[in-house]
C-alpha atoms as a PDB file:
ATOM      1  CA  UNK A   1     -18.889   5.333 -26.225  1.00  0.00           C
ATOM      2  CA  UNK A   2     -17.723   9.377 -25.951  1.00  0.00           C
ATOM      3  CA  UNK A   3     -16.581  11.113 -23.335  1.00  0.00           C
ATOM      4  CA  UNK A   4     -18.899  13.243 -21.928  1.00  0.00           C
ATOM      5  CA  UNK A   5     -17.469  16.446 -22.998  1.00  0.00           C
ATOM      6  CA  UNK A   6     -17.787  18.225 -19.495  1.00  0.00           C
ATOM      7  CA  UNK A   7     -15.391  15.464 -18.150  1.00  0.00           C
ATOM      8  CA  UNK A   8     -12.915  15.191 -20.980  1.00  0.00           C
ATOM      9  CA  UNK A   9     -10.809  18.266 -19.136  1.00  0.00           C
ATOM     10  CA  UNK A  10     -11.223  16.081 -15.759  1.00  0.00           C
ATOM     11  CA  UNK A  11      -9.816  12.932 -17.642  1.00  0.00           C
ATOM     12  CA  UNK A  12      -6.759  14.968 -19.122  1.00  0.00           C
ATOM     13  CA  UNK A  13      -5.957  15.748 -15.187  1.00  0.00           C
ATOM     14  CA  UNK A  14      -6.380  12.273 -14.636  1.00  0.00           C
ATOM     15  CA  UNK A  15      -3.386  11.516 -16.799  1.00  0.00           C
ATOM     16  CA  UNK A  16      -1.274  14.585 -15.929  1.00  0.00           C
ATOM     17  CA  UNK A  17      -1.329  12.700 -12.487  1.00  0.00           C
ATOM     18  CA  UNK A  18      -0.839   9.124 -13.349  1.00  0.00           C
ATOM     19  CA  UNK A  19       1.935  10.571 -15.571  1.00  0.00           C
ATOM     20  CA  UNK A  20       3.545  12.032 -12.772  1.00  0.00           C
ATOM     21  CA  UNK A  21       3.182   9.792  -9.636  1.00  0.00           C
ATOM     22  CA  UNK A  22       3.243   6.512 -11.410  1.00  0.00           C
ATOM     23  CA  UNK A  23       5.892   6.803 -14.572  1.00  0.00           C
ATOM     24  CA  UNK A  24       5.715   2.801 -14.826  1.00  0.00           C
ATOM     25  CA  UNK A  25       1.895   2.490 -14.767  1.00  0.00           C
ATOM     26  CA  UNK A  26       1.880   5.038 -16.809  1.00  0.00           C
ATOM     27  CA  UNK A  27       4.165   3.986 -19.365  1.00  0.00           C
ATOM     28  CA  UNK A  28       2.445   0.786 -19.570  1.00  0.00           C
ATOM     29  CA  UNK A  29      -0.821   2.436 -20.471  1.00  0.00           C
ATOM     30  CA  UNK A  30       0.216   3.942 -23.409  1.00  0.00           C
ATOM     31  CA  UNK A  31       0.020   0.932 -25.012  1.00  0.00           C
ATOM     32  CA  UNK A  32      -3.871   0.973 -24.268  1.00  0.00           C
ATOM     33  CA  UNK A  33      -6.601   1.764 -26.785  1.00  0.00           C
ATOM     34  CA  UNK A  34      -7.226   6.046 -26.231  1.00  0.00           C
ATOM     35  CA  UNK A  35     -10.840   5.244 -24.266  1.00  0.00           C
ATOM     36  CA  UNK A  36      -8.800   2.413 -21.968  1.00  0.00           C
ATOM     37  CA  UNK A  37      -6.161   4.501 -21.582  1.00  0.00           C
ATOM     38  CA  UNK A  38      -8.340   7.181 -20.506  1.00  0.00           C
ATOM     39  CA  UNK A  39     -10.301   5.291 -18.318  1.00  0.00           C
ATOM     40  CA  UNK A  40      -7.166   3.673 -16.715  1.00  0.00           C
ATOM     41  CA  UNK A  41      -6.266   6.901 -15.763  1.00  0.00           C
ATOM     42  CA  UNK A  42      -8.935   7.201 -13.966  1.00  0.00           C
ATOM     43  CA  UNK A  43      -8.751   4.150 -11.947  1.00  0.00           C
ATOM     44  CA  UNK A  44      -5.464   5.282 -11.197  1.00  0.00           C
ATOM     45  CA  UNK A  45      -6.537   9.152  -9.754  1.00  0.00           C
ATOM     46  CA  UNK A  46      -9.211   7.622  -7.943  1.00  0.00           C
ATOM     47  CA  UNK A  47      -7.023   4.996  -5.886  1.00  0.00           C
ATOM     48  CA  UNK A  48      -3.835   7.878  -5.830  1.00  0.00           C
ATOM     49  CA  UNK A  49      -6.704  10.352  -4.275  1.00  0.00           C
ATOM     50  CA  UNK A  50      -7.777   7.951  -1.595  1.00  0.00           C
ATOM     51  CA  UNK A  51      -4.309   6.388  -0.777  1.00  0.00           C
ATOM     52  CA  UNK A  52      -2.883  10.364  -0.171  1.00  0.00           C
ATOM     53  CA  UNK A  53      -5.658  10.856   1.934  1.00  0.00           C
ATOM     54  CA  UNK A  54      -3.769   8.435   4.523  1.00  0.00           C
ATOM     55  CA  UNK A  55      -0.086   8.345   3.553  1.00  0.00           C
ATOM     56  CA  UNK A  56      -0.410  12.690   3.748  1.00  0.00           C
ATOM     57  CA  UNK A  57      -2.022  13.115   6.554  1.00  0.00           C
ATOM     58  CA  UNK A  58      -0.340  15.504   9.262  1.00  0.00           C
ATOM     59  CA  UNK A  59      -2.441  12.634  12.414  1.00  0.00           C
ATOM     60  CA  UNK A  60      -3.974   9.673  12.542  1.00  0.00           C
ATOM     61  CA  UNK A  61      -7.197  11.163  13.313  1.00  0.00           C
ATOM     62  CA  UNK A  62      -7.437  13.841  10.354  1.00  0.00           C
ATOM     63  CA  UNK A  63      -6.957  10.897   7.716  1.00  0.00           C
ATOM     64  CA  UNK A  64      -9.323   9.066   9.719  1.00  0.00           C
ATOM     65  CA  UNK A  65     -11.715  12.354   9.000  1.00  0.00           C
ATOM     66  CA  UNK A  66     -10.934  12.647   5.524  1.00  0.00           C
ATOM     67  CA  UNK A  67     -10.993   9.135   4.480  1.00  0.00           C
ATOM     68  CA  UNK A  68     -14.360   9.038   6.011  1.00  0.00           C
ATOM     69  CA  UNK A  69     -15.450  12.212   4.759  1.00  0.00           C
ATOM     70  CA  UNK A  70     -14.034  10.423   1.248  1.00  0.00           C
ATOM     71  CA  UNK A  71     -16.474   7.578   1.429  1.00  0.00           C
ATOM     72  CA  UNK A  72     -18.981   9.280   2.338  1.00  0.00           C
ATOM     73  CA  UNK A  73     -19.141  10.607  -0.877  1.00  0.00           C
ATOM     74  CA  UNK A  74     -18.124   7.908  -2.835  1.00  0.00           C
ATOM     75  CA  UNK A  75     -21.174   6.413  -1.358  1.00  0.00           C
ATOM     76  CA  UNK A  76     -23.482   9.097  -2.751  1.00  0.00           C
ATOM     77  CA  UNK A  77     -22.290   9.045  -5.774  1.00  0.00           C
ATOM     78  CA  UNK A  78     -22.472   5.396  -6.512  1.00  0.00           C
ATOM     79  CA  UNK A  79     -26.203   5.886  -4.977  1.00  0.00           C
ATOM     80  CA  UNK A  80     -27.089   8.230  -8.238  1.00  0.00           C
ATOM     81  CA  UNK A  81     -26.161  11.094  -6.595  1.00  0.00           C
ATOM     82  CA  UNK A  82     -23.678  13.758  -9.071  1.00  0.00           C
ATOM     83  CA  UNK A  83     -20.586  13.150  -8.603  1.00  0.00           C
ATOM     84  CA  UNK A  84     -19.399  16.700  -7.976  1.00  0.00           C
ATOM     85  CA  UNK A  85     -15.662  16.120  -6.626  1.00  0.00           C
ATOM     86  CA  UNK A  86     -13.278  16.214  -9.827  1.00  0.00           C
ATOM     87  CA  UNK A  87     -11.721  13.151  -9.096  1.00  0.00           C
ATOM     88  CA  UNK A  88     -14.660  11.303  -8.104  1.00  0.00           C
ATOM     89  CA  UNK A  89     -16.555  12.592 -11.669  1.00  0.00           C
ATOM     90  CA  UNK A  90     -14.022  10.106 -14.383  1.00  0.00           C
ATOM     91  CA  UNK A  91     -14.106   8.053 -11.713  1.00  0.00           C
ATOM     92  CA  UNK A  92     -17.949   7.207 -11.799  1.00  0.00           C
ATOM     93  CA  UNK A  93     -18.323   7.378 -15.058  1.00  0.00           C
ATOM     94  CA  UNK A  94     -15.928   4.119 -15.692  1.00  0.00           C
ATOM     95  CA  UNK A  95     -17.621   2.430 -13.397  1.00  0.00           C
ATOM     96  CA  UNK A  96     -20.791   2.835 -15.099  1.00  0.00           C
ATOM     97  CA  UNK A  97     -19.349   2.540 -18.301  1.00  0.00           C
ATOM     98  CA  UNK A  98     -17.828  -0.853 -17.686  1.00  0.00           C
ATOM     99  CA  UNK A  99     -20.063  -1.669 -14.996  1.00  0.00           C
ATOM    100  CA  UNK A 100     -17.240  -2.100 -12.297  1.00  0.00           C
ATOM    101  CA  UNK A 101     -18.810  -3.674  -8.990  1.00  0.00           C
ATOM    102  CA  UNK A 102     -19.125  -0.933  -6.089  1.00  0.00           C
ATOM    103  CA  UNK A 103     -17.456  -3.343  -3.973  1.00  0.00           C
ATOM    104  CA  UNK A 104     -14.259  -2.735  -5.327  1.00  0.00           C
ATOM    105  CA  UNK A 105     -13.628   1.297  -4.521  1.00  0.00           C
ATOM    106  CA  UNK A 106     -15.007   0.272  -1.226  1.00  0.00           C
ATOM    107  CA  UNK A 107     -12.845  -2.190  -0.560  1.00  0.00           C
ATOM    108  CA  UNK A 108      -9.928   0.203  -1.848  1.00  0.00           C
ATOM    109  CA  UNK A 109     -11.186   2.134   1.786  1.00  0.00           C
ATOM    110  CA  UNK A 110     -11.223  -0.440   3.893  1.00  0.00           C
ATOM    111  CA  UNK A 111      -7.573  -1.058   2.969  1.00  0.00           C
ATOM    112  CA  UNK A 112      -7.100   2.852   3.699  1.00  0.00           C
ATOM    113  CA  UNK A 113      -8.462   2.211   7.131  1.00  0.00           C
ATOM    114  CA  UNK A 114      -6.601  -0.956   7.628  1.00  0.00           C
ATOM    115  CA  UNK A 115      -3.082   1.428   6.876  1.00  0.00           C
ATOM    116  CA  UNK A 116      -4.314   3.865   9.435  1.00  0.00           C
ATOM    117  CA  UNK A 117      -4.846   1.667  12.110  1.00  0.00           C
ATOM    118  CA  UNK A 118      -2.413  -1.078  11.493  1.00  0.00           C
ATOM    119  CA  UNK A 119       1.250  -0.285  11.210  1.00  0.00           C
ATOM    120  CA  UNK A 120       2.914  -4.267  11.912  1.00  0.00           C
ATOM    121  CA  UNK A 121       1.611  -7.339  10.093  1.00  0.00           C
ATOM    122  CA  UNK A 122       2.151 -10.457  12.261  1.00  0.00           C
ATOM    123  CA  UNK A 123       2.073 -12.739   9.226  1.00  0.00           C
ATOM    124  CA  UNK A 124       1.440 -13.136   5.292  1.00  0.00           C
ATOM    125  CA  UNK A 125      -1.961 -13.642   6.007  1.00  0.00           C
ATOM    126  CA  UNK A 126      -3.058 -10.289   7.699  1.00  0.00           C
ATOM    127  CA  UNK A 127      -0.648  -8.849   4.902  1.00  0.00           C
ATOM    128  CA  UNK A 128      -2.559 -10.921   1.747  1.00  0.00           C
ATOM    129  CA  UNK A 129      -5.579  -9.108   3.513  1.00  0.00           C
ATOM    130  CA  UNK A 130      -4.070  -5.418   2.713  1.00  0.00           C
ATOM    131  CA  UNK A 131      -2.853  -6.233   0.063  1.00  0.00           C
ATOM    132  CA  UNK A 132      -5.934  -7.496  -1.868  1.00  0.00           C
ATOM    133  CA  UNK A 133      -7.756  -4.208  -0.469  1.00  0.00           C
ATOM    134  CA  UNK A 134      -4.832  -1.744  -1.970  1.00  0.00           C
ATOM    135  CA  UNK A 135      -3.168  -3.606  -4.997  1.00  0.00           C
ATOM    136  CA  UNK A 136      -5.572  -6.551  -5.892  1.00  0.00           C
ATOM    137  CA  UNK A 137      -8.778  -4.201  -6.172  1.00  0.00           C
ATOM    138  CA  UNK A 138      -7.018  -2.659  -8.786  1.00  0.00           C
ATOM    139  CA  UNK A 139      -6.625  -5.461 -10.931  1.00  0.00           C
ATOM    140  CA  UNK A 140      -9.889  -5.873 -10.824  1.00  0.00           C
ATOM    141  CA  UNK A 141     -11.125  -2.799 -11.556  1.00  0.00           C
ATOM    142  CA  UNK A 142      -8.596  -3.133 -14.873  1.00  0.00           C
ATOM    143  CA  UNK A 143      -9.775  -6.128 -15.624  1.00  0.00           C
ATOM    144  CA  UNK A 144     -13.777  -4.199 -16.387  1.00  0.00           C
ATOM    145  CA  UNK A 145     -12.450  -1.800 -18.124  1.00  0.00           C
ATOM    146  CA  UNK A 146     -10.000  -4.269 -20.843  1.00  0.00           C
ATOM    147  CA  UNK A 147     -12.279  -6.764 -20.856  1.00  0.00           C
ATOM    148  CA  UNK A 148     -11.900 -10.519 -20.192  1.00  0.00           C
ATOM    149  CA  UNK A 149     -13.083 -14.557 -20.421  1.00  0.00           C
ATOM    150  CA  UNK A 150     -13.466 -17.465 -18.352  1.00  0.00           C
ATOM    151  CA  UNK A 151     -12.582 -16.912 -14.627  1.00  0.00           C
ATOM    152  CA  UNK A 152      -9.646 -14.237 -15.334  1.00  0.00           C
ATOM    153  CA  UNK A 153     -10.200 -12.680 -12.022  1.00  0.00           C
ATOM    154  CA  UNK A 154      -8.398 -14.769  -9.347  1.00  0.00           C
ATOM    155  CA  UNK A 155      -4.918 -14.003 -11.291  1.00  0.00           C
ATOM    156  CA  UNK A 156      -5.874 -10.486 -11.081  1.00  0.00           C
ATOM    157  CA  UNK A 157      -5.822 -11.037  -7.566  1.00  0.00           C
ATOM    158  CA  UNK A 158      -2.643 -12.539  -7.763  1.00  0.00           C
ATOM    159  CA  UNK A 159      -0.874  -9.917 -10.408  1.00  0.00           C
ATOM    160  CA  UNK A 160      -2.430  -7.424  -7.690  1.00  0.00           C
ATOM    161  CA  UNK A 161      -0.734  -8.765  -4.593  1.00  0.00           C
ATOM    162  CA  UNK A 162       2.707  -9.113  -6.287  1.00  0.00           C
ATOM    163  CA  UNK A 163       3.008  -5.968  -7.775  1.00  0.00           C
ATOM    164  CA  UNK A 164       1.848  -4.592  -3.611  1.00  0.00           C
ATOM    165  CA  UNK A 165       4.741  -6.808  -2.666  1.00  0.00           C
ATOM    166  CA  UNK A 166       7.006  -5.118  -4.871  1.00  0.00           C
ATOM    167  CA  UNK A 167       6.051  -1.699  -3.674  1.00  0.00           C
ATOM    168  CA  UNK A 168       6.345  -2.788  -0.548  1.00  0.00           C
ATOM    169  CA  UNK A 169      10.343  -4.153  -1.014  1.00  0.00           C
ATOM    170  CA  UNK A 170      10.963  -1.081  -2.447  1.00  0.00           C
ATOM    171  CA  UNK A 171       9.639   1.508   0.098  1.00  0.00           C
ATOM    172  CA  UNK A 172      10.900  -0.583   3.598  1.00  0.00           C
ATOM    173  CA  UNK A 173      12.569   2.832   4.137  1.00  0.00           C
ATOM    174  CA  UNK A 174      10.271   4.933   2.871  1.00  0.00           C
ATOM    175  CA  UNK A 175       8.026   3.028   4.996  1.00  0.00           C
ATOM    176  CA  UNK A 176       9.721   3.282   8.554  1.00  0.00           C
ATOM    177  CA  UNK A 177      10.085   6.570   8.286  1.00  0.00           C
ATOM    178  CA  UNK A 178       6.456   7.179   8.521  1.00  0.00           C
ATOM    179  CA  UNK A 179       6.126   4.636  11.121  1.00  0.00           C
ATOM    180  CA  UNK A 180       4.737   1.161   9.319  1.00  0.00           C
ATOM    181  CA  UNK A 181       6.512  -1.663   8.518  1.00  0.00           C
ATOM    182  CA  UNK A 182       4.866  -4.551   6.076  1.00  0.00           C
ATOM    183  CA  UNK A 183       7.556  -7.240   6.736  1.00  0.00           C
ATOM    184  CA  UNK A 184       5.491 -10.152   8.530  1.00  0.00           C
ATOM    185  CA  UNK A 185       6.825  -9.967  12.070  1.00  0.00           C
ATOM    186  CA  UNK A 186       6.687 -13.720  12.311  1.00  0.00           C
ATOM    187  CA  UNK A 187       9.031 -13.932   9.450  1.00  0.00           C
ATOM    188  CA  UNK A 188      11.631 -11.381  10.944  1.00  0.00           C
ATOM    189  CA  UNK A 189      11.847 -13.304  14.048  1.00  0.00           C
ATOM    190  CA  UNK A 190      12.061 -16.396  11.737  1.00  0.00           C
ATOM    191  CA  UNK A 191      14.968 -14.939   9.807  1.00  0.00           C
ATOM    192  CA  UNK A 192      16.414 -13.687  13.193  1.00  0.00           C
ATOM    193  CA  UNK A 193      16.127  -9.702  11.926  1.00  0.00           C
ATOM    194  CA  UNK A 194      15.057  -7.875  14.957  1.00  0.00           C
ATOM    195  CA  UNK A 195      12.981  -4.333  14.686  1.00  0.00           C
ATOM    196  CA  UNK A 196      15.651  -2.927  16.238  1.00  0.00           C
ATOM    197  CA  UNK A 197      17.980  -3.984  13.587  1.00  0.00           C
ATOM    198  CA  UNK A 198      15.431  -2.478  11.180  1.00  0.00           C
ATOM    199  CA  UNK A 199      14.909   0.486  12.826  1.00  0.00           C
ATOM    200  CA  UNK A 200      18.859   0.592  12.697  1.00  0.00           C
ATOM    201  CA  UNK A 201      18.597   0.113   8.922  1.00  0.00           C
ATOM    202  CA  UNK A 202      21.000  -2.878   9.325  1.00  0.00           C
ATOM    203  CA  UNK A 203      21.470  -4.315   6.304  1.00  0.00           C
ATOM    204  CA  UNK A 204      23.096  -8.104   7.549  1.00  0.00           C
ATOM    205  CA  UNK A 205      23.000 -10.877   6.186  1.00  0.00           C
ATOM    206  CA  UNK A 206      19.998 -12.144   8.017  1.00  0.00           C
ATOM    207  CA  UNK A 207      18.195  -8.906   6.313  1.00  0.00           C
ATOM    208  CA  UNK A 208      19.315  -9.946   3.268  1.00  0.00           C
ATOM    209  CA  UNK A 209      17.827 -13.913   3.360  1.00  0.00           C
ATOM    210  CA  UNK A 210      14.653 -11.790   4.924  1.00  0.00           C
ATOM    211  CA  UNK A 211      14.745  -9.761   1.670  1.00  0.00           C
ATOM    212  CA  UNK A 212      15.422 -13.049  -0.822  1.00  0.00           C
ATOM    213  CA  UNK A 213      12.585 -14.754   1.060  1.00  0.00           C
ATOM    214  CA  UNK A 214      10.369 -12.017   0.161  1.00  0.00           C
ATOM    215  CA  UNK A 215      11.357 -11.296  -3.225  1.00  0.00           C
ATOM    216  CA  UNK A 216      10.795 -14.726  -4.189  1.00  0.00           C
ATOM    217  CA  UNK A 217       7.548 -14.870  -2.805  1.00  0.00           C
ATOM    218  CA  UNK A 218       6.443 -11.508  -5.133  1.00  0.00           C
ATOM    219  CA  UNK A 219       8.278 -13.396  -7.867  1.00  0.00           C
ATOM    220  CA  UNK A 220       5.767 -16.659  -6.906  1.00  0.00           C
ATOM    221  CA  UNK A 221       2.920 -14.454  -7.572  1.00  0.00           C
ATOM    222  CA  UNK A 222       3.613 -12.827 -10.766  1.00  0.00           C
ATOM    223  CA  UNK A 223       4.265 -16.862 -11.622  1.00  0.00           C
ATOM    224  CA  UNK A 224       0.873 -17.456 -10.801  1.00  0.00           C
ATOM    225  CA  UNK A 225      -1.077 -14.376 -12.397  1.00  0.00           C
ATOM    226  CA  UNK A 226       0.652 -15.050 -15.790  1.00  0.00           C
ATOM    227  CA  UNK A 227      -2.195 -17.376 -17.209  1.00  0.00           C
ATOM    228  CA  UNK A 228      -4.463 -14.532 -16.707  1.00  0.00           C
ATOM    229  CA  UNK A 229      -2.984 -12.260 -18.850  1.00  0.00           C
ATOM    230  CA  UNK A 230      -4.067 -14.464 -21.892  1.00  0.00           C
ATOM    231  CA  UNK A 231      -7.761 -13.959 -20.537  1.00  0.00           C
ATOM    232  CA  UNK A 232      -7.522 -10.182 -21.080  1.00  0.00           C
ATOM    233  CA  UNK A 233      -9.016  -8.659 -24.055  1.00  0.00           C
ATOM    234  CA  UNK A 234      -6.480  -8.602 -27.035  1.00  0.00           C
ATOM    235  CA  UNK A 235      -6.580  -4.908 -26.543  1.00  0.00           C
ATOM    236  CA  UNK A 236      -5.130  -4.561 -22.962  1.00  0.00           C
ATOM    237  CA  UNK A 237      -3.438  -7.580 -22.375  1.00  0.00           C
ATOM    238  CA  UNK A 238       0.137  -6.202 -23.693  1.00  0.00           C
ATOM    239  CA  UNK A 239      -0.106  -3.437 -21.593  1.00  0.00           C
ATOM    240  CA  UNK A 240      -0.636  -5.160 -18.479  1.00  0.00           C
ATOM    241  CA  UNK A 241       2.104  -7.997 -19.722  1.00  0.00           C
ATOM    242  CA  UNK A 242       4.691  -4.518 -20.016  1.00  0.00           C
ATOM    243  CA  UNK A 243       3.176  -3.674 -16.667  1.00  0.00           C
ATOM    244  CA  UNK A 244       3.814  -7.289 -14.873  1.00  0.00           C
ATOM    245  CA  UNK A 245       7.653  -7.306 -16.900  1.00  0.00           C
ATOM    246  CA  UNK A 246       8.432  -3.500 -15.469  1.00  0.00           C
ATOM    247  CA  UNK A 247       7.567  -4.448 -12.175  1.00  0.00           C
ATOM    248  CA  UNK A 248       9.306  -7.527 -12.049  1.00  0.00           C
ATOM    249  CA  UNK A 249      12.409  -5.188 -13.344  1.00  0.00           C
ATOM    250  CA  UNK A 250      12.102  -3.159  -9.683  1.00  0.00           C
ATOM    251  CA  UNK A 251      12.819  -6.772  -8.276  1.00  0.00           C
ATOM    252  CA  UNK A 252      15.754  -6.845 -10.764  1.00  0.00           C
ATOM    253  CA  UNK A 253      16.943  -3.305  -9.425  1.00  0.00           C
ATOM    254  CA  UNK A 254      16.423  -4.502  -5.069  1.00  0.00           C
ATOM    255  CA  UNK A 255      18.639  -7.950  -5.919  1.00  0.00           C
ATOM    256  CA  UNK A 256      20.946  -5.884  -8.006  1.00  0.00           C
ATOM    257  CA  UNK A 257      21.310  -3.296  -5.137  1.00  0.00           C
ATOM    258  CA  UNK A 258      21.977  -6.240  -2.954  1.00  0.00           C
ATOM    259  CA  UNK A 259      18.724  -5.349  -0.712  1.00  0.00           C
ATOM    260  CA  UNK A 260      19.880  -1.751  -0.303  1.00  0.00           C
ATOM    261  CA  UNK A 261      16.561  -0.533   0.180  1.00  0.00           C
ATOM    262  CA  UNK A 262      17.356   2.271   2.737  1.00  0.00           C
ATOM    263  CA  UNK A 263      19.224   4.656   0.985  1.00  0.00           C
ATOM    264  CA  UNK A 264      17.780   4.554  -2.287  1.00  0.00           C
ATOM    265  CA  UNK A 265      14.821   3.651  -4.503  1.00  0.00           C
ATOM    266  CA  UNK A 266      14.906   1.047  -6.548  1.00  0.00           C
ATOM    267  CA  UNK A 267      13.426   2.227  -9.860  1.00  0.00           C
ATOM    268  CA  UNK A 268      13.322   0.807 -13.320  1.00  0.00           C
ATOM    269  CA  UNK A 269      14.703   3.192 -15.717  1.00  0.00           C
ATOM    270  CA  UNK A 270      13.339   4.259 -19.358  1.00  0.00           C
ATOM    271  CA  UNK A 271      15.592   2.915 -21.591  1.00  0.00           C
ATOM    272  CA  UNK A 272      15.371  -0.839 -19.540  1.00  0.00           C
ATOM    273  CA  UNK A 273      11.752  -0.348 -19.974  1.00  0.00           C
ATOM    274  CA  UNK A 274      12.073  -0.058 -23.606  1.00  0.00           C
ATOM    275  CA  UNK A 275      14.084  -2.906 -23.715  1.00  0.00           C
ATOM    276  CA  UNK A 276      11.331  -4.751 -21.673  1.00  0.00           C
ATOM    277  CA  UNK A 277       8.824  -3.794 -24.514  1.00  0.00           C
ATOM    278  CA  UNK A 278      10.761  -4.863 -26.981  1.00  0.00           C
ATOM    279  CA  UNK A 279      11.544  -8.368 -25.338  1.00  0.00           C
ATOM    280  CA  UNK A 280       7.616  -8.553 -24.757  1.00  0.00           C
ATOM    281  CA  UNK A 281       6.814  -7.835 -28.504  1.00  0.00           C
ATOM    282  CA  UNK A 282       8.436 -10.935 -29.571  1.00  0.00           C
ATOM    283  CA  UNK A 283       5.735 -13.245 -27.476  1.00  0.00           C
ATOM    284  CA  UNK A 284       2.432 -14.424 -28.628  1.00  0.00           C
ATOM    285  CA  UNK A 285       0.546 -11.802 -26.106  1.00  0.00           C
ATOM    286  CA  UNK A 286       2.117  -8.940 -28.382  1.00  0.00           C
ATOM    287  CA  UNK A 287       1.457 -10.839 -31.566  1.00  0.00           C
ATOM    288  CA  UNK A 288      -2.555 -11.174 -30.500  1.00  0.00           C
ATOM    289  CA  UNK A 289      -2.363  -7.707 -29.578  1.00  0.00           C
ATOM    290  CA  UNK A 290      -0.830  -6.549 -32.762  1.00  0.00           C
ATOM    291  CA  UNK A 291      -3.347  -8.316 -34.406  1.00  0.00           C
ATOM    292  CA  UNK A 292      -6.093  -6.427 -33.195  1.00  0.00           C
ATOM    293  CA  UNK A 293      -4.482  -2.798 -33.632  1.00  0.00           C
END
């Protein structure tokens, strides 16, 4: 199905930005069909739009305004109104296109709202709660727009959550600095790795078992979501196998740093994610795939 042509300048933003904020989503699309690709983008500028809305806010109560203000009209628009906002117009029209399920965007927002008024996690089980709302909502959106059999969904819960648990390794500085931490506070006291300590950017031993702990949980869950890939559409499922194998390589880069995640950013760079391509083009996802290009 075209493009409307009114929105095709709206989609080429779309990808200018998931180009620039997300070089490892974005490398992964390119291995996308041009109307998935497209519409990934989309996906993409939609969730970026609503998760600056919280992480840029100058207070609590202006992102509290905007995010509202935000669903507000993401409300309308899934109600038939025109969707007038630029990001909001590709946006809509993948939904509708691949008939995404409203729920989804909306519960993108309540995961917004969660990150505005919720800056410690007690345990893994508030955290699997954010986590679905911001990472695994996502995944599912993806999974309209490639396609997929059988009950492919709960491992795009799961690919979701572990790439969130990445991200969330990665930034613990990033993080503190605006005030949140993700590490499960029951686990901290578990591993004897104070919020002092953190605040302190110690970087013990204890902080280091904390880290392993995690890491191998995220690792756990990209175990899990594997058989889903396989349910994908031929046409997408490389892409989100490069996607799954480039995240996994930021895991790679926080072990290799031994846990230094305070003073840098553990990032996977292009040549290793060439070389992750290439290792993924000798397995049967990339031979299905190739089959069908």
């Amino acid at each position: 199905m075209p493009v409307v042509e009114s929105l095709a300048p709206l989609y080429s933003q779309a990808a200018a930005v998931t180009a620039r904020e997300s070089k490892s989503f974005y490398f992964a699309t390119r291995f996308f069909p041009k109307e998935m690709a497209r519409s990934a983008h989309a996906v993409y500028w939609f969730c970026r739009y609503t998760d600056d809305l919280v992480d840029e806010c100058a207070t609590i109560q202006q992102g509290r305004t905007d995010l509202e203000h935000w669903s507000s009209e993401l409300e309308a628009a899934l109600s038939g109104e025109p969707a007038t906002h630029p990001v909001l117009a590709p946006f809509l029209d993948t939904v509708h296109r691949y008939s995404i399920p409203s729920e989804y965007p909306r519960e993108l927002i309540e995961g917004m709202r969660m990150d505005l008024t919720c800056a410690r996690y007690r345990n893994f089980e508030e955290l699997r709660v954010f986590c679905y709302r911001v990472a695994s909502v996502v995944g599912l959106m993806m999974s309209h727009v490639i396609g997929f059999r059988g009950d492919a969904l709960p491992y795009a819960v799961d690919l979701g959550i572990a790439m969130q648990l990445t991200n969330i390794l990665r930034d613990v500085g990033e993080d503190l600095d605006r005030g949140r931490i993700y590490l499960p506070a029951d686990e901290m006291l578990d591993f004897e790795y104070s919020e002092a300590k953190l605040r302190r950017r110690e970087r013990d031993e204890a902080f280091r078992e904390l880290m392993r702990f995690q890491s191998q949980r995220a690792r756990a869950f990209y175990e899990a979501s594997a058989p889903g890939i396989g349910m994908l559409h031929p046409n997408g499922r490389f892409a989100v196998r490069v996607a799954s194998d480039v995240y996994r390589g930021i895991l790679d880069r926080i072990e290799a740093s031994d846990y230094d995640v305070f003073d840098r950013r553990a990032v996977v760079p292009a040549p290793r994610k060439y070389w992750i391509t290439a290792r993924a083009m000798a397995g049967p996802i990339a031979r299905s795939f190739l089959r069908h290009v």
